[in-house]
Protein backbone atom coordinates (compact mmCIF):
# COMPACT_ATOMS: atom_id res chain seq x y z
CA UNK A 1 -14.96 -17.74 17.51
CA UNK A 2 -15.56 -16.07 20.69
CA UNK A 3 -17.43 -12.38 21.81
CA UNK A 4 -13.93 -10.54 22.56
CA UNK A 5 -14.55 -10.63 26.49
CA UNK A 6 -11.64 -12.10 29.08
CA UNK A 7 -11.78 -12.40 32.59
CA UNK A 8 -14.51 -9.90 32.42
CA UNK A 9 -13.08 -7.52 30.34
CA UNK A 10 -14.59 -6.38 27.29
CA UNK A 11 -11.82 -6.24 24.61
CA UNK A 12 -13.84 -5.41 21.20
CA UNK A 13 -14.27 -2.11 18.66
CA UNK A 14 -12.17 0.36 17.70
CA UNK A 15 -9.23 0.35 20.68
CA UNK A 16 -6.79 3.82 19.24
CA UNK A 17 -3.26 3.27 19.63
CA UNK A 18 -2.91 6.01 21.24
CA UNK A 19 -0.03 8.73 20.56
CA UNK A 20 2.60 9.94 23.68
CA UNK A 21 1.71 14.02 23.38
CA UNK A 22 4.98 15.92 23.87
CA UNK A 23 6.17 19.24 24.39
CA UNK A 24 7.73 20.91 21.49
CA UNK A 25 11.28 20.27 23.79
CA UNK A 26 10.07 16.31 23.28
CA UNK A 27 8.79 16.38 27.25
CA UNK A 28 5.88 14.46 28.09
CA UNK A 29 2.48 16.53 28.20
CA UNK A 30 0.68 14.71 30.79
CA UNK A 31 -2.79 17.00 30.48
CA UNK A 32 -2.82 16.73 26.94
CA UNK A 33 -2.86 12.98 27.30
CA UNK A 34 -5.37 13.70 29.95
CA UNK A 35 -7.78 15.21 27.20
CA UNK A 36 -7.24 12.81 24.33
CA UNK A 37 -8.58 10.26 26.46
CA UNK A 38 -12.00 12.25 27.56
CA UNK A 39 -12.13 12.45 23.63
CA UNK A 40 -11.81 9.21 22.78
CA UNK A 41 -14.24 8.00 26.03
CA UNK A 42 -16.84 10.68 24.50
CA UNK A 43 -16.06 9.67 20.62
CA UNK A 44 -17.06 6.54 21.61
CA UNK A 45 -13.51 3.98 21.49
CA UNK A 46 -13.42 1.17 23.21
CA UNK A 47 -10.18 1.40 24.94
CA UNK A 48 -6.64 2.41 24.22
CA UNK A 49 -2.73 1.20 23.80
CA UNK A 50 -0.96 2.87 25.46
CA UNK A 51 3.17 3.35 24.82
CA UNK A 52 2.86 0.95 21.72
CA UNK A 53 4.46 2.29 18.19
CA UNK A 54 2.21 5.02 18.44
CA UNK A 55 3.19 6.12 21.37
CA UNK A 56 6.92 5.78 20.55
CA UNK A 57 7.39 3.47 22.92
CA UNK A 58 11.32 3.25 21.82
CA UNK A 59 11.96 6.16 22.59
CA UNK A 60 10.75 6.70 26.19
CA UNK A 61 12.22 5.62 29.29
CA UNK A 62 11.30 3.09 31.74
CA UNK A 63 9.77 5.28 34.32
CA UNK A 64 7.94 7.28 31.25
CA UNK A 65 6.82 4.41 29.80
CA UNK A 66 4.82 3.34 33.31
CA UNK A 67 4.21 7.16 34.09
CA UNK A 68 1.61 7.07 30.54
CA UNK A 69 0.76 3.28 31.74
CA UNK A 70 -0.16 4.27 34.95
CA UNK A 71 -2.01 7.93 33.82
CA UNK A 72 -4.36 6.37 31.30
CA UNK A 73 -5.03 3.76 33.78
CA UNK A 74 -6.28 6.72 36.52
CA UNK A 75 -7.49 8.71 34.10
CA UNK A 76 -9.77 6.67 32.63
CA UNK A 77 -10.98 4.73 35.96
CA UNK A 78 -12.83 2.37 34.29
CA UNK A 79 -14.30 4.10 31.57
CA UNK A 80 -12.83 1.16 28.92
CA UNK A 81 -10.19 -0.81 28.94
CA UNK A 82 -6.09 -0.03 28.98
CA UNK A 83 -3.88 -2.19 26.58
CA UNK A 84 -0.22 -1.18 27.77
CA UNK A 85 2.91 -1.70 25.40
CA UNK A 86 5.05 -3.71 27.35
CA UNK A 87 6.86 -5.64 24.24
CA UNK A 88 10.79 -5.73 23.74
CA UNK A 89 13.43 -8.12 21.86
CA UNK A 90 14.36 -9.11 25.84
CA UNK A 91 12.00 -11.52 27.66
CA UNK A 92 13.07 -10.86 30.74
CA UNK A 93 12.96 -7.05 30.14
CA UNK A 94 9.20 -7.76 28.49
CA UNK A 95 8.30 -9.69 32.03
CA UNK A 96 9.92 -6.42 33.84
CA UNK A 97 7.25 -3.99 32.02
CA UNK A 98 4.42 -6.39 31.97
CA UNK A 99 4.80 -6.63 35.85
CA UNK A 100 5.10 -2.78 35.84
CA UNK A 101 1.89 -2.70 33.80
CA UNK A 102 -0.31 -5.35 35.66
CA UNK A 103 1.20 -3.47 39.36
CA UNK A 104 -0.60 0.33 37.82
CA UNK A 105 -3.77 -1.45 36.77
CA UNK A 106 -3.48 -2.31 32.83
CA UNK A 107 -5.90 -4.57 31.96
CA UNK A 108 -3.61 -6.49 29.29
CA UNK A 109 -0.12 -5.79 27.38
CA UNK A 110 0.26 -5.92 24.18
CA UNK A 111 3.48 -8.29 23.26
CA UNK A 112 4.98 -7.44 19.71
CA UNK A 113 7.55 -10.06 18.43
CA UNK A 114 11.00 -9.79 18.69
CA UNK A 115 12.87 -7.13 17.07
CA UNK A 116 16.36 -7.03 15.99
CA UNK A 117 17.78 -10.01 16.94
CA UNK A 118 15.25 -12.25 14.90
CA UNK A 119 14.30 -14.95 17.05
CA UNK A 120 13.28 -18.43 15.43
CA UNK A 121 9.21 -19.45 15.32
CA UNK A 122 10.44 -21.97 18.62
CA UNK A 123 11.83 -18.65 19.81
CA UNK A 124 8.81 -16.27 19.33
CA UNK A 125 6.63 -19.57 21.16
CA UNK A 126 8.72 -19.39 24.50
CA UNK A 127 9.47 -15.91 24.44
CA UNK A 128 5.30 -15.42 24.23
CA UNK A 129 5.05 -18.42 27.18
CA UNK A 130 7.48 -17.36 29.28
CA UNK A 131 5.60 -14.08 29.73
CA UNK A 132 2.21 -15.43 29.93
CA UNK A 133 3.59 -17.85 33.13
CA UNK A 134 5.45 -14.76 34.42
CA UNK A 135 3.01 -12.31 34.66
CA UNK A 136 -0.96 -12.73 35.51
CA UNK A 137 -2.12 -10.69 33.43
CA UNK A 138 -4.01 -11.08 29.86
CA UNK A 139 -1.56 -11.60 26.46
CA UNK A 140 -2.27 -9.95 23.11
CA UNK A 141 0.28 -10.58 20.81
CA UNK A 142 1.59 -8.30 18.24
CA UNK A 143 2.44 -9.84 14.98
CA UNK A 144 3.84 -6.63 12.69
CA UNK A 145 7.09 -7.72 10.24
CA UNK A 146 7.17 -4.67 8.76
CA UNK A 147 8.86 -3.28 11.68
CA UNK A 148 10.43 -6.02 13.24
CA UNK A 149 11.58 -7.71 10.60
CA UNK A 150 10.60 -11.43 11.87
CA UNK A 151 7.29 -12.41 10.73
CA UNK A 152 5.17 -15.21 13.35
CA UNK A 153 3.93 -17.75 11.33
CA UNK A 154 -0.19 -18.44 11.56
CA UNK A 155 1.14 -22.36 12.99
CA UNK A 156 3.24 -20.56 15.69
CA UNK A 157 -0.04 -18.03 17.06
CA UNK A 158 -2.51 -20.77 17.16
CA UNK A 159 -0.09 -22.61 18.77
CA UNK A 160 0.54 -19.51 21.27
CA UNK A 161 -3.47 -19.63 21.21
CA UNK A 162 -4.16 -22.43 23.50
CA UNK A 163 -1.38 -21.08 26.13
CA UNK A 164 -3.51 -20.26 29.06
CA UNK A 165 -3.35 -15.76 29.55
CA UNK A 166 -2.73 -15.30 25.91
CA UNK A 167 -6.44 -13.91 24.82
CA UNK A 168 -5.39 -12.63 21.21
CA UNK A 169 -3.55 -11.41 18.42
CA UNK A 170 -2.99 -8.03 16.70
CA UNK A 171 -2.43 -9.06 13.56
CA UNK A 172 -0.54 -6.13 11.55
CA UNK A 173 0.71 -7.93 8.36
CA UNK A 174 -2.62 -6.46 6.31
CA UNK A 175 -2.35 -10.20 4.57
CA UNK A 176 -6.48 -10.82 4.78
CA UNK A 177 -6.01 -14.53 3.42
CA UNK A 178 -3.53 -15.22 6.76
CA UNK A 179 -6.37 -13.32 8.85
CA UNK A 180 -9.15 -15.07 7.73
CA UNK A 181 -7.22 -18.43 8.49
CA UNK A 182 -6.59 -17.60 12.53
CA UNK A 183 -10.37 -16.54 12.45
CA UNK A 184 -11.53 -19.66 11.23
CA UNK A 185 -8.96 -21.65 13.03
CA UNK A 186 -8.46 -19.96 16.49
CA UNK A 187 -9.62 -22.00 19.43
CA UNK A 188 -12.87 -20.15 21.83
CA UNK A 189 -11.30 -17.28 23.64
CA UNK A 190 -8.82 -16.21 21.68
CA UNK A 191 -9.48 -12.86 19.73
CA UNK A 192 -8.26 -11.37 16.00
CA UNK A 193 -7.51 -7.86 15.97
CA UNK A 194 -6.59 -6.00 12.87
CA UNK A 195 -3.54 -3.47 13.38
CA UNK A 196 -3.85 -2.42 9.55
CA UNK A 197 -6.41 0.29 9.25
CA UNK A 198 -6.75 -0.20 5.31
CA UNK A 199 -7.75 -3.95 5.44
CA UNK A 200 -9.40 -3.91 9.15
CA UNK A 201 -13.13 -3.84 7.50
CA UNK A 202 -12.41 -6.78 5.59
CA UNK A 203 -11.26 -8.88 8.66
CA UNK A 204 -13.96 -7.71 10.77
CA UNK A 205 -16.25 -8.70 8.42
CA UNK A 206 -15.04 -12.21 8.19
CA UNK A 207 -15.08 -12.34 12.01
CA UNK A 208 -12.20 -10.51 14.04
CA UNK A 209 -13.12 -8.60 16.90
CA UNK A 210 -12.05 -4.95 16.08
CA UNK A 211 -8.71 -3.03 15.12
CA UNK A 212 -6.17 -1.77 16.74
CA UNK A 213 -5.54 1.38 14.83
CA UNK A 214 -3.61 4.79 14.16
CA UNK A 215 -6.51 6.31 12.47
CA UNK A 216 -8.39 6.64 15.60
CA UNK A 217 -5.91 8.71 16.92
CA UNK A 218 -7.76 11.52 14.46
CA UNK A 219 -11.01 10.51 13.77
CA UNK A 220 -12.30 8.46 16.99
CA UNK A 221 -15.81 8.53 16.52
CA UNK A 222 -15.78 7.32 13.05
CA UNK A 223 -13.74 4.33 13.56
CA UNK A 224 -16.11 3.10 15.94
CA UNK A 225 -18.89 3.43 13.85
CA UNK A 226 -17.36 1.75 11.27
CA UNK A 227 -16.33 -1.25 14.04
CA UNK A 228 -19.62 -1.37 15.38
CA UNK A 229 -21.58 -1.62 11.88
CA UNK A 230 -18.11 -4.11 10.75
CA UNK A 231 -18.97 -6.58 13.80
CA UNK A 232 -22.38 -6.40 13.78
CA UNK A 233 -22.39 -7.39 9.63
CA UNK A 234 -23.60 -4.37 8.59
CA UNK A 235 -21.22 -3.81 5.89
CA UNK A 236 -23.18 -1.38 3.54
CA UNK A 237 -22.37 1.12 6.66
CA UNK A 238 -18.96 0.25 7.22
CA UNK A 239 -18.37 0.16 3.33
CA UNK A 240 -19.50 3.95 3.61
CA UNK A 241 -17.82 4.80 6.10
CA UNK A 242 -14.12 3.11 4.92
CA UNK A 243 -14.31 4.88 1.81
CA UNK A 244 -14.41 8.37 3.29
CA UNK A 245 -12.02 7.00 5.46
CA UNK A 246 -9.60 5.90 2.74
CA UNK A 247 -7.46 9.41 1.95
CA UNK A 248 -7.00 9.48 6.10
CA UNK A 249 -5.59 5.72 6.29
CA UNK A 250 -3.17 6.42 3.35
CA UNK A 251 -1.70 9.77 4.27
CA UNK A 252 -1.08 9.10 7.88
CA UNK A 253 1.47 6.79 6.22
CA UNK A 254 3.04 9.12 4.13
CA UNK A 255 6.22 9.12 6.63
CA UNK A 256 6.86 6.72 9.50
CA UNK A 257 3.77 6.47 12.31
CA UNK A 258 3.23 8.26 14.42
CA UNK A 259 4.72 11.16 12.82
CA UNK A 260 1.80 12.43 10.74
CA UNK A 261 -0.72 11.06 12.99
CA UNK A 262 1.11 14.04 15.69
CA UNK A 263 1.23 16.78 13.28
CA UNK A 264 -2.85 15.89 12.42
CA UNK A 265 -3.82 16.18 15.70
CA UNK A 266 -1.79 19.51 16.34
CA UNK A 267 -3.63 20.85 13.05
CA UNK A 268 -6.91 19.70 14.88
CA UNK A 269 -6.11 21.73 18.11
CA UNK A 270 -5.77 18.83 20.21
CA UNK A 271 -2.12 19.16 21.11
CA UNK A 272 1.53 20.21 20.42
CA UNK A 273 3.17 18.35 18.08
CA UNK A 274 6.17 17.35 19.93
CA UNK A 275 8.43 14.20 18.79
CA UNK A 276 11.46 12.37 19.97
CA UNK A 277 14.32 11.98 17.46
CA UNK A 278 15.26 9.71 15.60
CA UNK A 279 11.93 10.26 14.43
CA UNK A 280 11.46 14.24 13.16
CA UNK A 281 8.27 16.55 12.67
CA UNK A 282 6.33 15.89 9.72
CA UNK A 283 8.21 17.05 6.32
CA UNK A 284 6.84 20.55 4.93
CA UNK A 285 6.16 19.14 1.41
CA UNK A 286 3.56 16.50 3.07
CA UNK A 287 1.35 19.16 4.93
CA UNK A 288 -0.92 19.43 2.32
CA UNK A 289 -2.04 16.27 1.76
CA UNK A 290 -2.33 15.35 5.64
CA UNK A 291 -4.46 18.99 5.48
CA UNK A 292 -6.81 17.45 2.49
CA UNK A 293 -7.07 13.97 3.56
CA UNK A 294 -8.40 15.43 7.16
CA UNK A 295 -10.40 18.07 5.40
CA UNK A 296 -12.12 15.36 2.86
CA UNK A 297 -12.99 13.32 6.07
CA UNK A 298 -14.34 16.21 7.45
CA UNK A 299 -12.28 16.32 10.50
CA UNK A 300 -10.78 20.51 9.77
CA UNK A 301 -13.01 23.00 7.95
């Protein structure tokens, strides 16, 4: 196993996948973003993603999607690291934003598999190369078949793993027994992010490096406690601290991310709650429970 840092960089904790604020008209709100990041620098994250699913990455456009890139990256002048989305079911589209990305300062991308047009495992391998040799800059790979519907086998990422610029893997299937194998198995180097909020104690615990999460869009500082007490074995305090955690993780699920994660943070005052169809504001009949679960964590009054 190795400490989380590459080329310098210290990629470890609790690293938010941060949201895109928009207007209520679905424009981008630039100061907003501005101000979620001073939050999560003083709630104490260790860096963001920036224009992943979160940030509905799908559904902004190419000069957008480099416009948040290139803001966080300003913004936060140092202050922790920048992640940038700069995945897509088209390598040469992938290299395109990953270029874009490394040119504005990101630190790494973060490279989900192929969507749509379910590439084989031999596929996912030299569509994860070809972008490594394109582009010098660091490689986390995304591994989350719930969305894209083609699943990277464990053989296939520890393959990926000894590909020179590929430093990691956010591994989103919430499958703890396929975790615990790429900790155990991954060569010196390469880190195991959790992008699964509900099982990311238990693979911290047996090693990984920190999570990737949605949660920490709402409740920053207590996602890095629980990362810091997760990777430093303490797991009485993380155990504590997951369990109050546990209404949050469900019922920013209750419809598609990041659409109650948006409405949460518009209930805490921290922005508008602008979206981009085909995704739609957060259904009336699920208020409440969004309300209680942030209320039980103690995140509204």
């Amino acid at each position: 196993m190795t400490n989380g840092t590459h080329g310098g960089i210290q990629i470890r904790g609790s690293i938010p996948a941060i949201v895109t604020p928009m207007h209520e008209d679905g424009s981008l709100d630039l100061p907003a973003f501005r101000k979620l990041i001073d939050w999560h620098v003083a709630e104490g994250s260790n860096g963001l993603v920036v224009v992943g699913t979160s940030g509905e990455s799908a559904t902004l456009s190419v000069e957008e999607h480099i416009l948040m890139v290139q803001t966080a990256v300003e913004h936060t002048a140092g202050r922790f690291p920048i992640i940038a989305g700069a995945g897509g079911n088209s390598t040469a589209e992938a290299i395109e934003l990953s270029k874009a990305a490394k040119k504005v300062g990101a630190d790494a991308t973060l490279q989900v598999v192929p969507y749509y047009n379910k590439p084989t495992q031999e596929g996912m391998y030299r569509h994860f190369v070809k972008i490594a040799e394109s582009v010098d800059l660091p490689v986390l790979l995304y591994n989350v078949p719930g969305r894209t519907v083609a699943d990277m086998s464990n053989e296939t990422i520890l393959r990926l793993a000894n590909v020179p610029g590929i430093i990691g893997v956010k591994e989103a299937t919430g499958n703890i027994d396929r975790a615990a194998h790429l900790i155990k198995y991954a060569p010196a180097g390469f880190s195991i992010f959790s992008g699964d909020d509900p099982t990311a104690i238990a693979l911290m615990l047996l090693g990984g490096h920190g999570n990737i999460s949605v949660t920490a869009n709402v409740a920053p500082k207590a996602m890095s406690e629980l990362c810091r007490a997760a990777l430093e074995g303490d797991a009485i305090t993380a155990r504590r601290i997951h369990l109050n955690l546990l209404s949050l993780h469900k019922q920013l699920f209750c419809e598609s991310n990041p659409i109650p994660a948006k409405w949460a943070l518009e209930a805490m005052g921290r922005m508008q709650g602008g979206i981009r169809l085909p995704l739609t504001p957060l259904d009336a009949r699920y208020h409440d429970i969004v309300r209680d679960a942030l209320r039980e964590t103690g995140l509204l009054a």
